[in-house]
N, C-alpha and C. Protein backbone atom coordinates (compact mmCIF):
# COMPACT_ATOMS: atom_id res chain seq x y z
N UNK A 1 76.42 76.31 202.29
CA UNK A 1 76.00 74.92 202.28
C UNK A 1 75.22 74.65 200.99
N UNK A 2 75.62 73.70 200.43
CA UNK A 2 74.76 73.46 198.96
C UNK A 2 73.51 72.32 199.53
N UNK A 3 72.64 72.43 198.22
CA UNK A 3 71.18 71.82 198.78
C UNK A 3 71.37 70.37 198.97
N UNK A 4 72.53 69.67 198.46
CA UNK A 4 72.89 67.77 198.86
C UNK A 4 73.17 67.87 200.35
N UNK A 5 74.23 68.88 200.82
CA UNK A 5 74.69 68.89 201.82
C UNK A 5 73.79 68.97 203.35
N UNK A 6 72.45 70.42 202.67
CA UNK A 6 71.36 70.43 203.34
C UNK A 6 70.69 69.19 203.61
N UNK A 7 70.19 68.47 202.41
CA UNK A 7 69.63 67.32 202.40
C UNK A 7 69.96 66.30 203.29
N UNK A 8 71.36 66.05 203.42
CA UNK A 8 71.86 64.95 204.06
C UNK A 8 71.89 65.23 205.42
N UNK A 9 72.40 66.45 205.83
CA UNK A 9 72.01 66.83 207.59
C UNK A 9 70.51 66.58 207.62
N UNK A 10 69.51 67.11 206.93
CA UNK A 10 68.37 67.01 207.69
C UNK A 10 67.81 65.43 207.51
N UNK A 11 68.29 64.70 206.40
CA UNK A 11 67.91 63.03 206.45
C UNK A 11 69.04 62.58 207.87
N UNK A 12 69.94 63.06 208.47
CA UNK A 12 70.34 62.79 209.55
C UNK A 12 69.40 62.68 210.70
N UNK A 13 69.10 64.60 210.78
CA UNK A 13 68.47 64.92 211.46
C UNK A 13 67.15 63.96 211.83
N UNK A 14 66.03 63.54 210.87
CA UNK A 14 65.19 63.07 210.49
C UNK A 14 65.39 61.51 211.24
N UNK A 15 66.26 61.19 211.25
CA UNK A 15 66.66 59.60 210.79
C UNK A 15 67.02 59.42 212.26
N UNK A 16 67.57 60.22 213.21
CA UNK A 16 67.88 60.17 214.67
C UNK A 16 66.95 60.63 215.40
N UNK A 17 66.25 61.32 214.69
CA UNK A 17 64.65 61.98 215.52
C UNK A 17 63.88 60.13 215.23
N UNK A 18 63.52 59.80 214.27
CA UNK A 18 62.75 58.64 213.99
C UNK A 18 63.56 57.49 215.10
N UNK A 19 64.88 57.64 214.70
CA UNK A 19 65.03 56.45 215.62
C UNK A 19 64.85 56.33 217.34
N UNK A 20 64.72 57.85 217.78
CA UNK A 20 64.70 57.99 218.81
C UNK A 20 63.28 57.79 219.47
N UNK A 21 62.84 58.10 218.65
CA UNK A 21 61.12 57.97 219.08
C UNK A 21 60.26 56.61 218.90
N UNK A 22 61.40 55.39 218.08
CA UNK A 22 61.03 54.55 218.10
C UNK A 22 61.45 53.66 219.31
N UNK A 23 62.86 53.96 219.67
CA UNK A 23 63.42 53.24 220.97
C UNK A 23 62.25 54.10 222.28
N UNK A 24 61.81 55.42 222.60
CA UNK A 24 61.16 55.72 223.14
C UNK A 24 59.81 55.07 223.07
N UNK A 25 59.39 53.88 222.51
CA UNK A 25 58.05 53.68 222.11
C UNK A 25 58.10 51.97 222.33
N UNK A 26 59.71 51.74 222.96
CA UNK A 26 60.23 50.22 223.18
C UNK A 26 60.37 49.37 221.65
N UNK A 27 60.12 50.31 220.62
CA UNK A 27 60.40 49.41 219.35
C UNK A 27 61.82 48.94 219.36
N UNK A 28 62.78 48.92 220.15
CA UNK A 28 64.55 48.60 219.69
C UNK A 28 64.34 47.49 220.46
N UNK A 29 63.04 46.14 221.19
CA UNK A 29 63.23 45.66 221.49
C UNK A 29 63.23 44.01 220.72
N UNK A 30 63.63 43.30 220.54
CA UNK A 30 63.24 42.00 219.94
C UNK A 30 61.95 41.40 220.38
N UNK A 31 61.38 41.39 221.17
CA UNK A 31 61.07 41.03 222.78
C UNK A 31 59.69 41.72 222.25
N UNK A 32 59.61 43.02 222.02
CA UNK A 32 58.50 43.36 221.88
C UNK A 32 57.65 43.59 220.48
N UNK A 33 58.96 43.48 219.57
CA UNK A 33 58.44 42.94 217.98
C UNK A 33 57.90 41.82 217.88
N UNK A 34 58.45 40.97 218.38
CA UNK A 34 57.71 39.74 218.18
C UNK A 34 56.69 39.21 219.01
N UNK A 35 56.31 40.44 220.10
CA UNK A 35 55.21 39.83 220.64
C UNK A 35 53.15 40.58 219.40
N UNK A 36 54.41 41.14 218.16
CA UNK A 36 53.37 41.56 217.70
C UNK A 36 52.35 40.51 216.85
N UNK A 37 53.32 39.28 216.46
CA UNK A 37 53.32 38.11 216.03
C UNK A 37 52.23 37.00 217.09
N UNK A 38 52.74 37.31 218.55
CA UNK A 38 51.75 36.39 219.04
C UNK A 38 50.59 37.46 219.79
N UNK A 39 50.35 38.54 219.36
CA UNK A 39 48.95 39.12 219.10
C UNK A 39 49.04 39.31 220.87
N UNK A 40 50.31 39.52 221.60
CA UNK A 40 50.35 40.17 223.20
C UNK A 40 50.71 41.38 223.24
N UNK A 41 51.30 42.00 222.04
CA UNK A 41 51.13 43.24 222.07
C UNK A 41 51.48 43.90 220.69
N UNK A 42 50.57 44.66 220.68
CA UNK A 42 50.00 45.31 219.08
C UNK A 42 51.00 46.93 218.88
N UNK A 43 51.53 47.46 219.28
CA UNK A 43 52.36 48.22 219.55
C UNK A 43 53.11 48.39 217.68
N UNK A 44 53.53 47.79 217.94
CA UNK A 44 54.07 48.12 216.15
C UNK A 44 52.71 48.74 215.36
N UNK A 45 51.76 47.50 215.17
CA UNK A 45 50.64 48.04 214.19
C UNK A 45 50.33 49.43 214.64
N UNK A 46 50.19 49.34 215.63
CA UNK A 46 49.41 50.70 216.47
C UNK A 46 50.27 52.05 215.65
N UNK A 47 51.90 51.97 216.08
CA UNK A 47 52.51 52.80 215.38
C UNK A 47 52.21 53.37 213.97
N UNK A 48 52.38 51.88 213.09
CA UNK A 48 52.57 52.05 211.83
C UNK A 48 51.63 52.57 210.94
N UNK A 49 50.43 52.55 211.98
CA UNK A 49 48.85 52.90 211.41
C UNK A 49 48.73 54.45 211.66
N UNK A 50 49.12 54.72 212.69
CA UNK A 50 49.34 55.95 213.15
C UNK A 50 50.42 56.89 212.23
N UNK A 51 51.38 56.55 211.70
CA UNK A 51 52.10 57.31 210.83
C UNK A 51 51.54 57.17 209.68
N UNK A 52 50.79 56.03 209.14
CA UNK A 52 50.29 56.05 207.48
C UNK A 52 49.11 56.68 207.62
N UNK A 53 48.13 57.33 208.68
CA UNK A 53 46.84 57.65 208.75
C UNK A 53 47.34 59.51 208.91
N UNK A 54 48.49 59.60 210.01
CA UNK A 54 49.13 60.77 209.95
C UNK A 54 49.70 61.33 208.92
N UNK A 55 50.35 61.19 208.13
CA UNK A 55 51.29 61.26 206.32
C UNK A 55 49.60 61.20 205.43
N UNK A 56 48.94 60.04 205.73
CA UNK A 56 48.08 60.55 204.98
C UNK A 56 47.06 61.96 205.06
N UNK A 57 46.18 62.48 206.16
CA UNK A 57 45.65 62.93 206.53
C UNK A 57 46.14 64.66 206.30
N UNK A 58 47.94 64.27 206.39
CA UNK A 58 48.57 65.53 206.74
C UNK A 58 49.35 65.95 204.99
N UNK A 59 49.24 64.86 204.40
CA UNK A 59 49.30 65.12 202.92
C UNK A 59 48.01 65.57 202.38
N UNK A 60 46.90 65.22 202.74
CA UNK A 60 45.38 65.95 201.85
C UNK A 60 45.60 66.66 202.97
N UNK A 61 45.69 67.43 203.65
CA UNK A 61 45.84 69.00 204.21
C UNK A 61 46.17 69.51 203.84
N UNK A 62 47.50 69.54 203.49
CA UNK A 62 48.40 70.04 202.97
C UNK A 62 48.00 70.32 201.09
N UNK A 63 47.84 69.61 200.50
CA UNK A 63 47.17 69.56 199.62
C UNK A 63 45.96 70.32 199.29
N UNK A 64 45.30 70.42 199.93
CA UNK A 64 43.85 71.10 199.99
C UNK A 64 43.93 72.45 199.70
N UNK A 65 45.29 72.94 200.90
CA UNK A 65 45.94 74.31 201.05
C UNK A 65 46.24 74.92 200.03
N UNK A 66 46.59 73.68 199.04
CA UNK A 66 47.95 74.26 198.15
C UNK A 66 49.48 74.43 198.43
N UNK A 67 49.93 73.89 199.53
CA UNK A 67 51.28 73.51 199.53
C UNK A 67 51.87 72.78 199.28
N UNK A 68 51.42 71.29 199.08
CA UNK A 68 51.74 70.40 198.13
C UNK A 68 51.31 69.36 197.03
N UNK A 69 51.54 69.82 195.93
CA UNK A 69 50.77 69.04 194.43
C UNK A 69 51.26 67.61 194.91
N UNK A 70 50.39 66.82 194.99
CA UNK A 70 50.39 65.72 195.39
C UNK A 70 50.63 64.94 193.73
N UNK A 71 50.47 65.84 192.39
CA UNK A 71 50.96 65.14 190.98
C UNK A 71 52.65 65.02 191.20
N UNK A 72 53.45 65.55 191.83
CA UNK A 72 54.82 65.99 191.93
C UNK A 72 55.45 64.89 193.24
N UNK A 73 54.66 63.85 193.41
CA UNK A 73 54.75 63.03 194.53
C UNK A 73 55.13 61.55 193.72
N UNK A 74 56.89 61.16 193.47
CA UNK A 74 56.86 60.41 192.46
C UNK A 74 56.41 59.05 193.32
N UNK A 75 55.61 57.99 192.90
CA UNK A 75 55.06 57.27 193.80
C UNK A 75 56.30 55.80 192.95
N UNK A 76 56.48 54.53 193.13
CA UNK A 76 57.68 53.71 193.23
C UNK A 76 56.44 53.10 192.51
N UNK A 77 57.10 52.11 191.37
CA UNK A 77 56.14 51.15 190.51
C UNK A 77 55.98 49.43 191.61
N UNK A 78 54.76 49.50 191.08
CA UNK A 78 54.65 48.20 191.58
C UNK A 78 54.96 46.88 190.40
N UNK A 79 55.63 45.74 190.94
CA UNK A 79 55.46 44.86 190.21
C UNK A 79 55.45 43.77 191.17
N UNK A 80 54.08 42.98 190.94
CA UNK A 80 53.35 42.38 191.97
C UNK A 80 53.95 41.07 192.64
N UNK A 81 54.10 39.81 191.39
CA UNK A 81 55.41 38.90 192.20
C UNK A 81 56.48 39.45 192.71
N UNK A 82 57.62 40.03 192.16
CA UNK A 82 58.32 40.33 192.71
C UNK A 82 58.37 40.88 194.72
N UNK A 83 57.52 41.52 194.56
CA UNK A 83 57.14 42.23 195.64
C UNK A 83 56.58 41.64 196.66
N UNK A 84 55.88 40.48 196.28
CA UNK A 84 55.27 39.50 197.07
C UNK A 84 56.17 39.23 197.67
N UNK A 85 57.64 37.90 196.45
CA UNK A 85 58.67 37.14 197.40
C UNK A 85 59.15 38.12 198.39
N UNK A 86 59.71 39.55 197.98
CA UNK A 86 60.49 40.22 198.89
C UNK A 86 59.30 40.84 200.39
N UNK A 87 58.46 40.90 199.71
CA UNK A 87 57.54 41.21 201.34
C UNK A 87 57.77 39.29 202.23
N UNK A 88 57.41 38.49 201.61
CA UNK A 88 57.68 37.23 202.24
C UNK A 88 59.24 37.44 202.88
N UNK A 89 60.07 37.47 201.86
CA UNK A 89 61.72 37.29 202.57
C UNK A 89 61.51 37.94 203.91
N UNK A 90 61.05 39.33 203.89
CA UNK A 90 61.44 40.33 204.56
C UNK A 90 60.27 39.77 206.02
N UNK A 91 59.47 39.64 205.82
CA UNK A 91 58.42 39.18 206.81
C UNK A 91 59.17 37.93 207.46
N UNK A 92 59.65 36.68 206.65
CA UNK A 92 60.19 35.47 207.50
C UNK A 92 61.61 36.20 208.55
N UNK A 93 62.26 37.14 207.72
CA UNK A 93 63.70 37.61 208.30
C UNK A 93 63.20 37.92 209.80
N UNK A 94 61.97 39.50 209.48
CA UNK A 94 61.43 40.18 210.96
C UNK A 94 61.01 38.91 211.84
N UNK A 95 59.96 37.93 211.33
CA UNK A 95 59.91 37.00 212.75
C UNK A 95 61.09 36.28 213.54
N UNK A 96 61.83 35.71 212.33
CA UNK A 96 63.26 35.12 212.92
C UNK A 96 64.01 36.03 213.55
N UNK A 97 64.27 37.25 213.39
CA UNK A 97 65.40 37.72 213.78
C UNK A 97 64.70 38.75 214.56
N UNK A 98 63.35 39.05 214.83
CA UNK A 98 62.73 39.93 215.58
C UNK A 98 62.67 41.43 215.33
N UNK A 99 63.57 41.90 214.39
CA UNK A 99 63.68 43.31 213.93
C UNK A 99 63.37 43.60 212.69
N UNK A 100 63.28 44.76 211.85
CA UNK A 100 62.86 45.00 211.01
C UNK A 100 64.32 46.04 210.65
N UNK A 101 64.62 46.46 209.33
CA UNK A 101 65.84 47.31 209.19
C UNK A 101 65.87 48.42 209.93
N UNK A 102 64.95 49.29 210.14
CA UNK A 102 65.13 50.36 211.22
C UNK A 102 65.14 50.16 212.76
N UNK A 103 64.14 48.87 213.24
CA UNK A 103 64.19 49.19 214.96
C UNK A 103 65.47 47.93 214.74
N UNK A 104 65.72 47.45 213.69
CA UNK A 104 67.54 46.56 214.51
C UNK A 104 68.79 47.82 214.35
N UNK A 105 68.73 48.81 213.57
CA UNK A 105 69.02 49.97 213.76
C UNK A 105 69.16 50.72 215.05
N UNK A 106 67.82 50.73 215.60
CA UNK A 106 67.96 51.35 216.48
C UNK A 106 68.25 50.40 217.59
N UNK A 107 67.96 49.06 217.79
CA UNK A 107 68.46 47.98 218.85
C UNK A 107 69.92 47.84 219.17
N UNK A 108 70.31 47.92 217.67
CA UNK A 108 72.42 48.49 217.49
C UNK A 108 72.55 49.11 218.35
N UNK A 109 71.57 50.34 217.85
CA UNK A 109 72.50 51.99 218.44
C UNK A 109 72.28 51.75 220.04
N UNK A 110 70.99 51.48 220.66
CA UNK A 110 70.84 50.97 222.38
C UNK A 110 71.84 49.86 222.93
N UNK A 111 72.41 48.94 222.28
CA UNK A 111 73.39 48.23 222.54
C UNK A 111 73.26 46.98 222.61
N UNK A 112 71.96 46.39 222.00
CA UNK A 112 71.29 45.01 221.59
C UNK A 112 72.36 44.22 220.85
N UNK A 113 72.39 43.12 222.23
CA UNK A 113 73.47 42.36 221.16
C UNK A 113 72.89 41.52 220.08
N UNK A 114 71.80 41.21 220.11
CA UNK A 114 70.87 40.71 219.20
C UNK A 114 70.25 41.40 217.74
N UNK A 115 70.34 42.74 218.33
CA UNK A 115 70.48 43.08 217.10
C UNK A 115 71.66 43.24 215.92
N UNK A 116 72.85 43.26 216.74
CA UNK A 116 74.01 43.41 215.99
C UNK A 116 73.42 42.04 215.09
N UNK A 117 73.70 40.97 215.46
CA UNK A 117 73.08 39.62 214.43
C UNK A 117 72.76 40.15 213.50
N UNK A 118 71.39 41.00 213.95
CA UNK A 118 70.49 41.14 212.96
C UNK A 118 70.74 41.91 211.64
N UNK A 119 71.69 43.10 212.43
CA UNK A 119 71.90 44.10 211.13
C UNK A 119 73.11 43.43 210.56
N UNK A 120 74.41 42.76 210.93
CA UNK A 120 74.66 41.93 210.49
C UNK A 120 74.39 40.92 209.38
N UNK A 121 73.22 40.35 209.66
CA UNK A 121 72.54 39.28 208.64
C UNK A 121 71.80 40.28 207.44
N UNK A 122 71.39 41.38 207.97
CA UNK A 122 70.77 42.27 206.85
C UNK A 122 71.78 43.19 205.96
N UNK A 123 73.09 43.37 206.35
CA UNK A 123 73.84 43.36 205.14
C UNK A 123 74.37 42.39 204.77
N UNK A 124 74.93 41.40 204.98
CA UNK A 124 75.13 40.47 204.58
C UNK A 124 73.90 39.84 202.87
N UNK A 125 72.95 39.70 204.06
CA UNK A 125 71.80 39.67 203.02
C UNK A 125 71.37 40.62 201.70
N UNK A 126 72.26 41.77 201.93
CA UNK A 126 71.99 43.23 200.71
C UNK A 126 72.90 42.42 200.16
N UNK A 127 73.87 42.33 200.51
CA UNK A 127 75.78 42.00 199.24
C UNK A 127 74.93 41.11 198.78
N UNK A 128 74.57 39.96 199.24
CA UNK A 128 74.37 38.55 198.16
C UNK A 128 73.32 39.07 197.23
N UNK A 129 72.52 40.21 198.03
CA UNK A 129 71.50 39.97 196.72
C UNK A 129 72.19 40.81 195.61
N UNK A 130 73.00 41.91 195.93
CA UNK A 130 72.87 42.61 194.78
C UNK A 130 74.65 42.29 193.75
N UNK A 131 75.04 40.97 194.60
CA UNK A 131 76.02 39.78 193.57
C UNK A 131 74.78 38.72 192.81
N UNK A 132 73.84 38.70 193.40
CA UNK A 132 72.75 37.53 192.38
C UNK A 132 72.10 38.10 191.68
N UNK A 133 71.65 39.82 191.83
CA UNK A 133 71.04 40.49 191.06
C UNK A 133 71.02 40.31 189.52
N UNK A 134 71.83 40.13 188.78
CA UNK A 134 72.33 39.77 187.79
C UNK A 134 71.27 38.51 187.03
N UNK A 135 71.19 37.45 188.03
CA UNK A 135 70.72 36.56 187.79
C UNK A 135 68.70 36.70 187.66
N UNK A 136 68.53 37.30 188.54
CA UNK A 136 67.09 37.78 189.35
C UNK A 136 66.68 38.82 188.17
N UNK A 137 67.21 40.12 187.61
CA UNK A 137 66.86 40.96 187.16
C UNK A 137 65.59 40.57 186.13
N UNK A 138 65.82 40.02 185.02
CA UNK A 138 64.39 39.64 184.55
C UNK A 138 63.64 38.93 185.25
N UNK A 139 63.05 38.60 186.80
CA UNK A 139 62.25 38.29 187.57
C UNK A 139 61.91 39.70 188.07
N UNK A 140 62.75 40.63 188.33
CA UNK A 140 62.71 41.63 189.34
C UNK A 140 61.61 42.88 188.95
N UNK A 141 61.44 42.50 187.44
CA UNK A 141 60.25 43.47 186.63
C UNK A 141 59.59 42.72 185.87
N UNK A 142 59.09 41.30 186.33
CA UNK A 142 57.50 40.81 186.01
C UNK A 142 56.67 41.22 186.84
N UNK A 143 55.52 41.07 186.19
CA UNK A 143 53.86 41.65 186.07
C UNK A 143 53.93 43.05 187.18
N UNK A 144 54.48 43.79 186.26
CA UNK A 144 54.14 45.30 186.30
C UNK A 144 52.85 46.03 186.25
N UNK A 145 53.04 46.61 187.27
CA UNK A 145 51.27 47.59 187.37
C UNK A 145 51.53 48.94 187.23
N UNK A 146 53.04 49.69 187.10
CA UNK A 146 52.84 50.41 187.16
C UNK A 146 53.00 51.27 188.45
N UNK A 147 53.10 52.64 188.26
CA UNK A 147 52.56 53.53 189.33
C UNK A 147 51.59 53.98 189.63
N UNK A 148 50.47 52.98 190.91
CA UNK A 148 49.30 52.82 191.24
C UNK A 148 48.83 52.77 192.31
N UNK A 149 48.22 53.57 192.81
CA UNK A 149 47.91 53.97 194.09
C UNK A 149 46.32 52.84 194.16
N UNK A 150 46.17 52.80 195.20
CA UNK A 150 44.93 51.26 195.70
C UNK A 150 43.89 52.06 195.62
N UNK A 151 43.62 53.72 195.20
CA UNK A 151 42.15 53.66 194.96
C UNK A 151 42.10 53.53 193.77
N UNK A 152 42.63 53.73 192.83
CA UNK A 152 43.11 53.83 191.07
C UNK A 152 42.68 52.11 191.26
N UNK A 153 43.47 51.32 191.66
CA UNK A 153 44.00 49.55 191.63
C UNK A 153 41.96 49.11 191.89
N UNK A 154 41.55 49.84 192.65
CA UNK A 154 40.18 49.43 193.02
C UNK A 154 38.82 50.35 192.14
N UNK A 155 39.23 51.45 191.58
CA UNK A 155 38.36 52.15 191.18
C UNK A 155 37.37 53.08 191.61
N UNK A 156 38.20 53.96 192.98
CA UNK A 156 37.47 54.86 193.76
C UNK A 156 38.15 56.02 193.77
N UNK A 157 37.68 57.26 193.97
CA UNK A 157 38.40 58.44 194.00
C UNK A 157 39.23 58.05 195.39
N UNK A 158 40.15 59.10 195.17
CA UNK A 158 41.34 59.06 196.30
C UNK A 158 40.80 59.52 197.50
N UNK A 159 39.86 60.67 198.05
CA UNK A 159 39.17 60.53 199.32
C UNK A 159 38.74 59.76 199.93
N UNK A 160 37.94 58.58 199.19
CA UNK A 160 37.52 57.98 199.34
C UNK A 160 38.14 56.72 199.87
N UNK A 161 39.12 56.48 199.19
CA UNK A 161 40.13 55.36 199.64
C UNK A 161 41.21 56.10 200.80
N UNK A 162 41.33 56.94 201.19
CA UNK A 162 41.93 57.75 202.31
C UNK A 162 41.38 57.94 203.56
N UNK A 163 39.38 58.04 203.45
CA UNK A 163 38.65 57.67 204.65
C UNK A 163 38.41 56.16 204.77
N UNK A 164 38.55 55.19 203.97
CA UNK A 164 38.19 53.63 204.13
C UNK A 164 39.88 53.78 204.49
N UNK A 165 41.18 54.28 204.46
CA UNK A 165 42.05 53.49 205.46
C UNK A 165 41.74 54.01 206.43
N UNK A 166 41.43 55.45 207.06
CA UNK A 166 40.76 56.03 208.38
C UNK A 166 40.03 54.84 208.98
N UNK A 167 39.08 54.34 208.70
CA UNK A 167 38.24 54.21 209.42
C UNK A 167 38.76 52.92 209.65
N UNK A 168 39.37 52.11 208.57
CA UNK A 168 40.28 50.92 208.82
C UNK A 168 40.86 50.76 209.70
N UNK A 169 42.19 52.03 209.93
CA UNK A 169 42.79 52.22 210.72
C UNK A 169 42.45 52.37 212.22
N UNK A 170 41.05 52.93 212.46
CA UNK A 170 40.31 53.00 213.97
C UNK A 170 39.67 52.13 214.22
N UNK A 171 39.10 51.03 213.44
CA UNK A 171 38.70 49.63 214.17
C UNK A 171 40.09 48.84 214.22
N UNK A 172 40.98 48.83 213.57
CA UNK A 172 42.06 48.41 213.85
C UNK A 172 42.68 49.05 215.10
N UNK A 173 42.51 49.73 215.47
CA UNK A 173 42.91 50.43 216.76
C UNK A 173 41.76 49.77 217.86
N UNK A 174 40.70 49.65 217.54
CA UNK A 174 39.43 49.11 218.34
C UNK A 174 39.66 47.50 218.50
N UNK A 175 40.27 47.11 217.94
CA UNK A 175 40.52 45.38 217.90
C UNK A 175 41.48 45.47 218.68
N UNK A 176 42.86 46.10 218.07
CA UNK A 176 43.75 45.69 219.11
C UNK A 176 44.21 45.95 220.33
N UNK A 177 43.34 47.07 220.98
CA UNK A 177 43.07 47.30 222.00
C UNK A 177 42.09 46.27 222.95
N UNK A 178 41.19 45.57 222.08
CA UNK A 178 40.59 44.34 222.59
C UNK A 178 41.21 43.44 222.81
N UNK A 179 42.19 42.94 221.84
CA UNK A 179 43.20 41.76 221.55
C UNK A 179 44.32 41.88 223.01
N UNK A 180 44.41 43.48 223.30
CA UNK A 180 45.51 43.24 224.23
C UNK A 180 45.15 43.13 225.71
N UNK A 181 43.70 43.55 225.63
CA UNK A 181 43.21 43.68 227.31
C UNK A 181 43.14 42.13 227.64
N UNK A 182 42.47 41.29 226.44
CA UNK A 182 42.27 39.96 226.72
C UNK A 182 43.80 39.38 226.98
N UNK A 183 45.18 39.61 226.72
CA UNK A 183 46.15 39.02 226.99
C UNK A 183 46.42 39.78 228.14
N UNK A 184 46.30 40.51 228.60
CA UNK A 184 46.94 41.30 230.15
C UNK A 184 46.59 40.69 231.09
């Protein structure tokens, strides 16, 4: 087996473990994405905080050890409009259509006919963009920052900005655990 071949079974592997644990967690529902929107149930955030506090926590471990140079970690450039409209696109799509590219993924694979729409409309939505791309490209790399991590962007060592999302992350867990008893 050559190392692409490896690669691609275990991004399989990876990719059916994730999706499975997200339908196990009721994320393949429309129903329950969008009740993250009217603040009845926090379930997504809860997740998503939980894997960026986990990846983080378990990257400076790991790190600390010496198993992984976190310099060898190519991080994706930011360029700030750009990124804005497409967090907007992508934010109006998830409320309208209730899914996000992975749990309408996984809403497909459970047999959501609603999600078919969805993943539907989300390729649909890839072709046009990358037939207008052409047009967009000098928009697509204004006001560049670079590859910049938010304690660098703010001016704090990286521990430091790794326990302020911690602790972020656990009153955020402390709110929306408030937020949801008051809707039950």
């Amino acid at each position: 087996m050559t190392g692409l071949s490896e690669s691609l079974w275990l991004a399989l592997l990876l990719g059916v473990g994730f999706g499975f644990f997200l339908e196990r967690a009721g994320l393949g529902s429309s129903v329950k994405l969008a009740a993250q929107f009217y603040l009845t149930d926090l379930t997504v955030f809860k997740v998503m905080f939980t894997a960026i506090v986990t990846a983080l926590v378990g990257l400076g471990a790991l790190s600390a050890v010496g198993l992984v140079d976190l310099a060898r970690i190519e991080l994706p450039r930011t360029f700030v409009l750009p990124q804005l409209v497409g967090g907007l696109v992508f934010g109006v799509g998830f409320v309208v259509g209730g899914y996000c590219p992975g749990t309408g993924c996984v809403g497909l694979s459970s047999g959501r006919l609603d999600a078919v729409a969805v993943v539907v409309g989300m390729l649909v939505g890839a072709f046009a963009f990358a037939e207008v791309y052409p047009l967009l490209a000098k928009f697509y790399v204004t006001t560049p920052l670079g590859a910049i991590t938010l304690p660098e962007l703010v001016g704090i060592p990286g521990w430091v900005g790794g326990a302020a999302i911690v602790a972020i992350a656990g009153a955020g867990f402390w709110l929306a655990e408030n937020i949801e008893r008051r809707h039950a």
